[in-house]
PDB file of N, CA and C in Angstrom:
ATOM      1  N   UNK A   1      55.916  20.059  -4.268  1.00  0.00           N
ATOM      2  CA  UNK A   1      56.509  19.327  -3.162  1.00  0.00           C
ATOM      3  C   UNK A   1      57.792  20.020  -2.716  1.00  0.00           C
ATOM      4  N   UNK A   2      57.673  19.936  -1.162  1.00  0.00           N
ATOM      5  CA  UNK A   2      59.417  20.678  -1.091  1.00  0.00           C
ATOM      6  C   UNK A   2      60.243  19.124  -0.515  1.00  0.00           C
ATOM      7  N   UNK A   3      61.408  20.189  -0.136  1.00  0.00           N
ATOM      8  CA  UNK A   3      62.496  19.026  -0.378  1.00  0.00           C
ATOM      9  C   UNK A   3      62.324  18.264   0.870  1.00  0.00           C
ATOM     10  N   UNK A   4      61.981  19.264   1.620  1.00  0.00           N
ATOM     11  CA  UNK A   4      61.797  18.241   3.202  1.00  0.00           C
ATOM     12  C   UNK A   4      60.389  17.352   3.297  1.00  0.00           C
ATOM     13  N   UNK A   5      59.276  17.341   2.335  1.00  0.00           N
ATOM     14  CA  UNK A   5      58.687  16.510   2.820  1.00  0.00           C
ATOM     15  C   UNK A   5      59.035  15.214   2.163  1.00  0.00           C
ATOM     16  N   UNK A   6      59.689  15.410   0.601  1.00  0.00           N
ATOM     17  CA  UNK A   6      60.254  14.174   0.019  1.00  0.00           C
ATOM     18  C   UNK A   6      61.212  13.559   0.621  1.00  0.00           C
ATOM     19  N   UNK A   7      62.000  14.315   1.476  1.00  0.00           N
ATOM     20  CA  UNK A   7      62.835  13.319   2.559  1.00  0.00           C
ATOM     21  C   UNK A   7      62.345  12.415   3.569  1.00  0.00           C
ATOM     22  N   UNK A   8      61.162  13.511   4.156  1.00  0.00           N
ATOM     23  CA  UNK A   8      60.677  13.075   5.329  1.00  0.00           C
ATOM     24  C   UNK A   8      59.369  11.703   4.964  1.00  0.00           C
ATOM     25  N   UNK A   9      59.282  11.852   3.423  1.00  0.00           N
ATOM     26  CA  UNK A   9      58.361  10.544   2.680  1.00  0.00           C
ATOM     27  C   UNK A   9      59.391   8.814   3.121  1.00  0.00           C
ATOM     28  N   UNK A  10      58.513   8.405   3.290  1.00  0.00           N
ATOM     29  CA  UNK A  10      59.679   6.545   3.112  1.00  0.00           C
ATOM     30  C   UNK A  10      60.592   6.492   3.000  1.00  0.00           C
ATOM     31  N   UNK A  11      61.910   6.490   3.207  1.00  0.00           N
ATOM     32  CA  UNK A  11      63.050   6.642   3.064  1.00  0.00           C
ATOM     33  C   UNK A  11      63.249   5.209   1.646  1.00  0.00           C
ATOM     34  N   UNK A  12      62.706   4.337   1.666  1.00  0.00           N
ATOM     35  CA  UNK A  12      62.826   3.109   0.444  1.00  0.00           C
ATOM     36  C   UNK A  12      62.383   3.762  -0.798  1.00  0.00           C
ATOM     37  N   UNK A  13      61.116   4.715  -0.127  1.00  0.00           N
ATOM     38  CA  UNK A  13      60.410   5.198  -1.937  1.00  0.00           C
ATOM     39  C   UNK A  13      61.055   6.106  -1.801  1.00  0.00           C
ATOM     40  N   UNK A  14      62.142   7.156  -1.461  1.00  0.00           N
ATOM     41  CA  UNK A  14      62.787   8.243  -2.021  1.00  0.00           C
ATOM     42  C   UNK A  14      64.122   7.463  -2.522  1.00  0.00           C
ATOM     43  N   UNK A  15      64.572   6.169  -2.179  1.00  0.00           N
ATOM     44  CA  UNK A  15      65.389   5.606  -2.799  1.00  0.00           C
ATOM     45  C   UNK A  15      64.952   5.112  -4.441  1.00  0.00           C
ATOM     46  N   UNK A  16      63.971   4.957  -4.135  1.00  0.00           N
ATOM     47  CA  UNK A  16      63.351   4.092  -5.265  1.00  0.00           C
ATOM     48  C   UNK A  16      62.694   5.528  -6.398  1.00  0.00           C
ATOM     49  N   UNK A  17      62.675   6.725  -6.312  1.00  0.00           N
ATOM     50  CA  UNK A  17      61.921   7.803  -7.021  1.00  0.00           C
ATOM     51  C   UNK A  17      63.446   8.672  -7.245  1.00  0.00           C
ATOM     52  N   UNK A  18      64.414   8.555  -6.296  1.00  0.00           N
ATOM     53  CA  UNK A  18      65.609   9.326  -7.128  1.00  0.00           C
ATOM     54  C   UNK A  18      66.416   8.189  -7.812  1.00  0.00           C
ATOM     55  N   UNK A  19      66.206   7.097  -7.980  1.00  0.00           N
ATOM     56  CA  UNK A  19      66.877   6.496  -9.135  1.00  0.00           C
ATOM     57  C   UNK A  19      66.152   6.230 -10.286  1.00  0.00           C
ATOM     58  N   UNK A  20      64.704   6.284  -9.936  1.00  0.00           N
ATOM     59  CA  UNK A  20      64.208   6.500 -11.323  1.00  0.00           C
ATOM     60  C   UNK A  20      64.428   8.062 -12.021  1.00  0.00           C
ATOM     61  N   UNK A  21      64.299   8.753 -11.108  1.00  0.00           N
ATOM     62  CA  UNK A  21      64.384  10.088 -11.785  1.00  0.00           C
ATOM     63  C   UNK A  21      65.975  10.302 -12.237  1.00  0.00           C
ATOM     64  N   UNK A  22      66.775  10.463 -11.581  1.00  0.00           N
ATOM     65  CA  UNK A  22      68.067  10.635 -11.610  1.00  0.00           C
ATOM     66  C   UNK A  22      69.063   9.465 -12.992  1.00  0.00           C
ATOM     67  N   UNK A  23      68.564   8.449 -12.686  1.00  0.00           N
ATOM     68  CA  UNK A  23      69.259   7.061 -13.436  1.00  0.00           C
ATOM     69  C   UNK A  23      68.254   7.219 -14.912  1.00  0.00           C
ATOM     70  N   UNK A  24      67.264   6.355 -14.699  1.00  0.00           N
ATOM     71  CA  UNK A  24      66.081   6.357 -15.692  1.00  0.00           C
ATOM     72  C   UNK A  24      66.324   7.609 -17.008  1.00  0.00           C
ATOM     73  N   UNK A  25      65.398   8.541 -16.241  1.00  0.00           N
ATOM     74  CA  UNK A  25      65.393   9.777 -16.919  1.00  0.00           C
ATOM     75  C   UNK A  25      66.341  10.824 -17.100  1.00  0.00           C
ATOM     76  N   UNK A  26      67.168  10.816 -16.299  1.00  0.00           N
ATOM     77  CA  UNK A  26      68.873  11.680 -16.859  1.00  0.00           C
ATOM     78  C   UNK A  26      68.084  13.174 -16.251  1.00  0.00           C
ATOM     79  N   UNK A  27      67.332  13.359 -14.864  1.00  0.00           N
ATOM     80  CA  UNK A  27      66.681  15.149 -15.093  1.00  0.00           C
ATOM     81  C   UNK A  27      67.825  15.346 -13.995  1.00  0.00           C
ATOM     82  N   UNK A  28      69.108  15.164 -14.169  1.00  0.00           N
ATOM     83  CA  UNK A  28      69.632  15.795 -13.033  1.00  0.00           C
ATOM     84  C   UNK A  28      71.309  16.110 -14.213  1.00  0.00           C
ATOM     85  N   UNK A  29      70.690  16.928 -15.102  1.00  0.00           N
ATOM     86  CA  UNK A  29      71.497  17.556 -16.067  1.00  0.00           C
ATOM     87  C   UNK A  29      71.777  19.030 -15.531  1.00  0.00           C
ATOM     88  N   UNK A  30      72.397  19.191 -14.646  1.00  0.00           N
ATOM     89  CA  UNK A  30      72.634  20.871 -14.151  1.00  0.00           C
ATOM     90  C   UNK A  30      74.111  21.176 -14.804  1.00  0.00           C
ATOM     91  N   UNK A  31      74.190  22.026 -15.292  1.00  0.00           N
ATOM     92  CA  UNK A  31      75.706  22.265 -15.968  1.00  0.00           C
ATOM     93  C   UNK A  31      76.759  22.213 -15.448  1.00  0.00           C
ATOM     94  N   UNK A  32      76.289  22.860 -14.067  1.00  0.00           N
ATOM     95  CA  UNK A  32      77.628  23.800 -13.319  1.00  0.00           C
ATOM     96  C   UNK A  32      76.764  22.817 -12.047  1.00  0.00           C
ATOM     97  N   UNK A  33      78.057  22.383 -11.118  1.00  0.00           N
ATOM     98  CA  UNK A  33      77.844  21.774  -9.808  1.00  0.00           C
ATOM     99  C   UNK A  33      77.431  22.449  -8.619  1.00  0.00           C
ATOM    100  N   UNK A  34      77.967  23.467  -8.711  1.00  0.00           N
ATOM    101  CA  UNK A  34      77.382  24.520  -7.481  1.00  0.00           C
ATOM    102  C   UNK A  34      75.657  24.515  -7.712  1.00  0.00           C
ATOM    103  N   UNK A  35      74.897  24.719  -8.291  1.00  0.00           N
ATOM    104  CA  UNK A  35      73.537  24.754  -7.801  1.00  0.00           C
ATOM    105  C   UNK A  35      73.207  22.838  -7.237  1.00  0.00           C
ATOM    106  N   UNK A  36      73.827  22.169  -7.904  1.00  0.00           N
ATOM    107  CA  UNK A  36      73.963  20.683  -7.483  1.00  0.00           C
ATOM    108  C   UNK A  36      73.928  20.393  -6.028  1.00  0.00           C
ATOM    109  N   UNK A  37      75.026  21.153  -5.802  1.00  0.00           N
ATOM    110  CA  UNK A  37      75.615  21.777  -4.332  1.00  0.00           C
ATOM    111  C   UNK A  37      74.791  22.098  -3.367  1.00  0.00           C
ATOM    112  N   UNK A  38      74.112  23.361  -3.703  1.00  0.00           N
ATOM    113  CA  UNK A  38      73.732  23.780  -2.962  1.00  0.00           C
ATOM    114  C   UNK A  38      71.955  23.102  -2.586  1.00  0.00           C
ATOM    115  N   UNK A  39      71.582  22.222  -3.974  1.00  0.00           N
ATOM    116  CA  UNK A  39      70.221  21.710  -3.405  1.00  0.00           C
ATOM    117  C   UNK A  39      70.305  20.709  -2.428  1.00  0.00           C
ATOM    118  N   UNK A  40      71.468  20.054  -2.814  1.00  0.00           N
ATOM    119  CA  UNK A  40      71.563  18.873  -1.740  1.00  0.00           C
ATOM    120  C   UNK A  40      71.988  19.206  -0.029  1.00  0.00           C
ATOM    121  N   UNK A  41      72.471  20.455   0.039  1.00  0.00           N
ATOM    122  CA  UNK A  41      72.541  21.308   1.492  1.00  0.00           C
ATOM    123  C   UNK A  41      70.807  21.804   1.800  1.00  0.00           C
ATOM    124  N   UNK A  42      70.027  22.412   1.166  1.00  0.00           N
ATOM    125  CA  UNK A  42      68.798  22.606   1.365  1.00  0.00           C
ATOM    126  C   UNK A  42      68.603  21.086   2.055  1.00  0.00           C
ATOM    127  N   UNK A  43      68.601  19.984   1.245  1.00  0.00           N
ATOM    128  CA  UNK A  43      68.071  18.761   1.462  1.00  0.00           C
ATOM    129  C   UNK A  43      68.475  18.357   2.812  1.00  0.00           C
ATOM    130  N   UNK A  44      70.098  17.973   2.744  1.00  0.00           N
ATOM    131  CA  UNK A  44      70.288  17.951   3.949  1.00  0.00           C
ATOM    132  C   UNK A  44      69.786  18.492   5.026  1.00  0.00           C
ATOM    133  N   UNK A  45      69.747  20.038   5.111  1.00  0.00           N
ATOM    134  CA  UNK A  45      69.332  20.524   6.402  1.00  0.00           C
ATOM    135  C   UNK A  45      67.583  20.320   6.523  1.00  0.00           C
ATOM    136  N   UNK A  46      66.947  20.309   5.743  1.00  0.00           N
ATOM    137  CA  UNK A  46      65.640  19.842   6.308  1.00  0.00           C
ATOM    138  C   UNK A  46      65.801  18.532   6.660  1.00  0.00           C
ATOM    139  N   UNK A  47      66.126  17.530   6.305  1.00  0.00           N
ATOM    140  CA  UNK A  47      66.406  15.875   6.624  1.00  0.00           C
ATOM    141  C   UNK A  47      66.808  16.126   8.654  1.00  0.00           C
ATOM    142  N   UNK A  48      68.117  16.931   8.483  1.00  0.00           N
ATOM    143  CA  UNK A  48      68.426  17.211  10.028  1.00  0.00           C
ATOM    144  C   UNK A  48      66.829  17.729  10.631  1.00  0.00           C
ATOM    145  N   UNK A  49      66.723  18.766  10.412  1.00  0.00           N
ATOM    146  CA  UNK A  49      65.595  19.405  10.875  1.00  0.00           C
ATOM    147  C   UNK A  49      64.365  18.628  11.153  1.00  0.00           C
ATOM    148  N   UNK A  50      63.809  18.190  10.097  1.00  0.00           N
ATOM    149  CA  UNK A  50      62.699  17.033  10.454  1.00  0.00           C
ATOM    150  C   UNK A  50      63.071  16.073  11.782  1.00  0.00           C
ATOM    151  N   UNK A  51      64.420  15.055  11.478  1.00  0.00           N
ATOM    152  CA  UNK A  51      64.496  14.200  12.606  1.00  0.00           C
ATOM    153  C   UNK A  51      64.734  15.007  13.495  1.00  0.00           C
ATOM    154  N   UNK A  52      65.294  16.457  14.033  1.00  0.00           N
ATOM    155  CA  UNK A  52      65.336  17.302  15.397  1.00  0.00           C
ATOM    156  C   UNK A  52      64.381  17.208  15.678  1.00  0.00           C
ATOM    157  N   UNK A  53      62.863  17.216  15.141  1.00  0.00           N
ATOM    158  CA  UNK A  53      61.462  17.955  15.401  1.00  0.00           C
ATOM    159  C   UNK A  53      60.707  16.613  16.116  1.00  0.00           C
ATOM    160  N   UNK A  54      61.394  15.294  15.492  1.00  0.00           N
ATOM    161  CA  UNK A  54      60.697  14.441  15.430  1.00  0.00           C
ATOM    162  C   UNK A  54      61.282  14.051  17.243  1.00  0.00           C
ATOM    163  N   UNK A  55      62.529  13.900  17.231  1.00  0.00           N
ATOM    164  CA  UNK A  55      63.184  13.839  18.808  1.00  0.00           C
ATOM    165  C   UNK A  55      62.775  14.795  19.724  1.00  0.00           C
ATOM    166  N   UNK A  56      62.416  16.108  19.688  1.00  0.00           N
ATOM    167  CA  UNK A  56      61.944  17.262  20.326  1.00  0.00           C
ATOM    168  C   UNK A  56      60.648  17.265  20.680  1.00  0.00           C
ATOM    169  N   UNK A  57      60.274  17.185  19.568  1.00  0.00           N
ATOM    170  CA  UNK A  57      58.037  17.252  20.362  1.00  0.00           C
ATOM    171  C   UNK A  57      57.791  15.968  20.184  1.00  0.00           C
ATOM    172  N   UNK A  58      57.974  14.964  19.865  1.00  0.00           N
ATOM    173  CA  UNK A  58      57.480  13.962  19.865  1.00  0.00           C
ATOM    174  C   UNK A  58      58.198  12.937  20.820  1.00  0.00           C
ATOM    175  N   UNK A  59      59.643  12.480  20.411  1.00  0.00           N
ATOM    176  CA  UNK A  59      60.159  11.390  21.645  1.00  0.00           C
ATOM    177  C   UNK A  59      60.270  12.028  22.559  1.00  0.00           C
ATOM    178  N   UNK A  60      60.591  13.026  23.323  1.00  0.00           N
ATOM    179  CA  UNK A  60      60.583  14.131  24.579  1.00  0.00           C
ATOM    180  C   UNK A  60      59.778  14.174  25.475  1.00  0.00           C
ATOM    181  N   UNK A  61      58.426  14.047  24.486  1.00  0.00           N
ATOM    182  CA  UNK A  61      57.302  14.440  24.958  1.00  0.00           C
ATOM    183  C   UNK A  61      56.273  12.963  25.287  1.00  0.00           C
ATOM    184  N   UNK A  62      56.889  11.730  25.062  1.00  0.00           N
ATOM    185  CA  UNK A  62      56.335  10.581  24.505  1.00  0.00           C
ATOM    186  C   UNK A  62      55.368  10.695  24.018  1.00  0.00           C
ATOM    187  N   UNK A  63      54.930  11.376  22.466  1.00  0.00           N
ATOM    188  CA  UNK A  63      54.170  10.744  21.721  1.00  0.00           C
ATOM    189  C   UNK A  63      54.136  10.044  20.664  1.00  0.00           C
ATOM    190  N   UNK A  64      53.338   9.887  19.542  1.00  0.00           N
ATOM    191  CA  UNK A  64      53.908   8.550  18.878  1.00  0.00           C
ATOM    192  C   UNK A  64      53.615   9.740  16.925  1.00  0.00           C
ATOM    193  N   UNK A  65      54.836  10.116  16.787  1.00  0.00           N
ATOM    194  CA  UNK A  65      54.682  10.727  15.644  1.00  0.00           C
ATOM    195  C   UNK A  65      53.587   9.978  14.989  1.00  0.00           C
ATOM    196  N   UNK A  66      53.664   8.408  14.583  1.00  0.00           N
ATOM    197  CA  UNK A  66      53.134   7.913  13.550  1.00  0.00           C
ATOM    198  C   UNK A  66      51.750   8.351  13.588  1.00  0.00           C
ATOM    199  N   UNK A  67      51.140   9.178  14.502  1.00  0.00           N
ATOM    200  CA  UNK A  67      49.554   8.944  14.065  1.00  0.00           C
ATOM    201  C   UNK A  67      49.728  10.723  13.724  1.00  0.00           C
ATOM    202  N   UNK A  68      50.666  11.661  13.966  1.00  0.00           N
ATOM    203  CA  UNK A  68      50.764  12.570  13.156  1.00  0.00           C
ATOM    204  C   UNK A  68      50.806  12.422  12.039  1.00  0.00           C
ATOM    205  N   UNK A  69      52.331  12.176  11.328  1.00  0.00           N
ATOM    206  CA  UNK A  69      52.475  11.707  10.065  1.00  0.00           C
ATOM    207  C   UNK A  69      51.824  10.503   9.435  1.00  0.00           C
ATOM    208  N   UNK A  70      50.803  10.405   8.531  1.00  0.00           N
ATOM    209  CA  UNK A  70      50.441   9.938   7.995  1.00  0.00           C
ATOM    210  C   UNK A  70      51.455   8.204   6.649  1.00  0.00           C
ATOM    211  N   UNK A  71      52.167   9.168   6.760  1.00  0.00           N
ATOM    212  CA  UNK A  71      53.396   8.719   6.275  1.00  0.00           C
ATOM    213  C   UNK A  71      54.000   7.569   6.656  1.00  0.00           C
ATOM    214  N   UNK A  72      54.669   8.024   8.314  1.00  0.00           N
ATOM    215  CA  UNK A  72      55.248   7.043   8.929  1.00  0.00           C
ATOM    216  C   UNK A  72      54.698   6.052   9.668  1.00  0.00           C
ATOM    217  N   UNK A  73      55.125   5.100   9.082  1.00  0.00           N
ATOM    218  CA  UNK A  73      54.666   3.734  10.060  1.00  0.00           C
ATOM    219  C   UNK A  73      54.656   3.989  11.105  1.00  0.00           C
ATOM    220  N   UNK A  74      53.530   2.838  12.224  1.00  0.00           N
ATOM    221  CA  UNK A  74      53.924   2.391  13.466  1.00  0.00           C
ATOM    222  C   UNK A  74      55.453   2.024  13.631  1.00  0.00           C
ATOM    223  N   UNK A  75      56.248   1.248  12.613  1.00  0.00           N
ATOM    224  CA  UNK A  75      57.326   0.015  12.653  1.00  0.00           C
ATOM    225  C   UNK A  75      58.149   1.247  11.891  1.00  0.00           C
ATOM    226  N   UNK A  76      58.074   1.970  11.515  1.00  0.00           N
ATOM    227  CA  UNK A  76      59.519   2.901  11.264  1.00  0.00           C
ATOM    228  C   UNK A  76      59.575   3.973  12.276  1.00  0.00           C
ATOM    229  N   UNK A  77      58.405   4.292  12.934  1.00  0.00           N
ATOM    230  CA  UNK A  77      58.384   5.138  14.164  1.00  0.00           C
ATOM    231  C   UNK A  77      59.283   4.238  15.018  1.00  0.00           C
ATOM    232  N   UNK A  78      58.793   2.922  15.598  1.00  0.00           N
ATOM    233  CA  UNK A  78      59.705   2.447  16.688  1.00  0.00           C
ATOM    234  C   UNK A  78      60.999   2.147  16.146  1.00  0.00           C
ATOM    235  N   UNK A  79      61.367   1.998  15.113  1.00  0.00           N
ATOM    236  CA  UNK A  79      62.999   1.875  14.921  1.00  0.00           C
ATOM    237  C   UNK A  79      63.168   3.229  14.662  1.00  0.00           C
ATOM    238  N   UNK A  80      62.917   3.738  14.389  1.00  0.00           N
ATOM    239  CA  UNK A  80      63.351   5.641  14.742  1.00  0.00           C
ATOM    240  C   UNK A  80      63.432   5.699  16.302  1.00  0.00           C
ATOM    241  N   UNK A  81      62.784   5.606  17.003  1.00  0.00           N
ATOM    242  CA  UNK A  81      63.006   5.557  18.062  1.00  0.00           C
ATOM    243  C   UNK A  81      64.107   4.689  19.176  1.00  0.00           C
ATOM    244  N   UNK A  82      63.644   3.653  18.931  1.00  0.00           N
ATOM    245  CA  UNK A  82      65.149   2.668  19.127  1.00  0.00           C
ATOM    246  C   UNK A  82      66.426   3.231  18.683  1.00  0.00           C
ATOM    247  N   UNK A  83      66.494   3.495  17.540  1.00  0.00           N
ATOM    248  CA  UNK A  83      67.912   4.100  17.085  1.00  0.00           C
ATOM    249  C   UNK A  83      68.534   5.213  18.006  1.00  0.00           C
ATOM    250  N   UNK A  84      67.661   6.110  18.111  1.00  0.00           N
ATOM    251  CA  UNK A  84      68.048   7.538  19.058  1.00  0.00           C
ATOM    252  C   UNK A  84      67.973   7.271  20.575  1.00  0.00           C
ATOM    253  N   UNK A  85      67.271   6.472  20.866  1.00  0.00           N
ATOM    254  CA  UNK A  85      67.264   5.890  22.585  1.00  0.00           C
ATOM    255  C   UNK A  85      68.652   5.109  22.470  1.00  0.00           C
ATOM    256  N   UNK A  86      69.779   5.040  22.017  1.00  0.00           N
ATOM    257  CA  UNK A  86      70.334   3.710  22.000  1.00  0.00           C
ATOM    258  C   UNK A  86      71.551   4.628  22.620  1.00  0.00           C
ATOM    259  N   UNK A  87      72.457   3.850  23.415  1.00  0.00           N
ATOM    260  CA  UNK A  87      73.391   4.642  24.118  1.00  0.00           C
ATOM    261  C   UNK A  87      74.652   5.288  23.710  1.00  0.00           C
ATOM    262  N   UNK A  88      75.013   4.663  22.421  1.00  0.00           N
ATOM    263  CA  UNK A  88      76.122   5.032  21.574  1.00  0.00           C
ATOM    264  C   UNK A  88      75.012   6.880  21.032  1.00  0.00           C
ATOM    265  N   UNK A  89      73.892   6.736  20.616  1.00  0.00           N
ATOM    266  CA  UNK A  89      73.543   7.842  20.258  1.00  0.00           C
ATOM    267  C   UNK A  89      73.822   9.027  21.322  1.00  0.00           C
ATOM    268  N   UNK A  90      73.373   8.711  22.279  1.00  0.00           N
ATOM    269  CA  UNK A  90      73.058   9.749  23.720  1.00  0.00           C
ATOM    270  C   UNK A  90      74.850  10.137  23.832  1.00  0.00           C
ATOM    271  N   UNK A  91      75.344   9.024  23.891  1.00  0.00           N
ATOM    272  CA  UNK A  91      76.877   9.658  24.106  1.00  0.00           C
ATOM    273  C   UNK A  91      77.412  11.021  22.888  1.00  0.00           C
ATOM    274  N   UNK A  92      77.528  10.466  22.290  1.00  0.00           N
ATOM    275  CA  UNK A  92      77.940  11.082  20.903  1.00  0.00           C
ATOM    276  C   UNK A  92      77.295  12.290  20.703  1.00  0.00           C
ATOM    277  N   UNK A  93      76.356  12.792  21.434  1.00  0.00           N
ATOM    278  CA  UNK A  93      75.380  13.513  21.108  1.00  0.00           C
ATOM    279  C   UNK A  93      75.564  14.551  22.310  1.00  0.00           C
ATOM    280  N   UNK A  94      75.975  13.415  23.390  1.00  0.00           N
ATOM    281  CA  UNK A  94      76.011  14.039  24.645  1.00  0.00           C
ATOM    282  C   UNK A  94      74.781  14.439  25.275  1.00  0.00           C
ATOM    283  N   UNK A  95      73.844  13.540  25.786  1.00  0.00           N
ATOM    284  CA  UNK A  95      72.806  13.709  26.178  1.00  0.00           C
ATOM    285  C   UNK A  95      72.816  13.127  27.123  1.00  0.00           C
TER     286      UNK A  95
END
């Protein structure tokens, strides 16, 4: 699995799979913080990247990711969507 599709999985079950892993099981024993560091920047930037892709070919274009992704709901597609249509976003964003 890479890091961007475990982001781009449920956002509740990646809540719910890094506290079992992380809390539970203790596998986030890295010695030194810099590789710590630097996975969670990998993470981050696919997380950005995915939602760019998802605003770009899909809300742009009006289609409805969810029947791409298998993954995402109908009902987390439209509040993904709602969220980024919303006018505080467009400003801030400058769109």
């Amino acid at each position: 699995m890479t890091c961007g599709w475990i982001l781009r999985y449920d956002i509740y079950y990646l809540l719910n799979l890094l506290y079992f892993i992380f809390k539970k099981h203790n596998y986030w024993n890295i010695p030194n913080d810099a590789p710590k560091k630097e996975t969670l920047k990998v993470c981050n930037k696919s997380w950005r990247a995915y939602k760019s892709t998802l605003v770009t070919d899909f809300m742009d274009n009006d289609l409805d990711a969810s029947t791409f992704y298998p993954y995402l709901t109908k009902e987390l597609w439209e509040d993904f969507v709602k969220l980024k249509s919303t006018k505080e976003f467009q400003v801030f964003f400058g769109l």
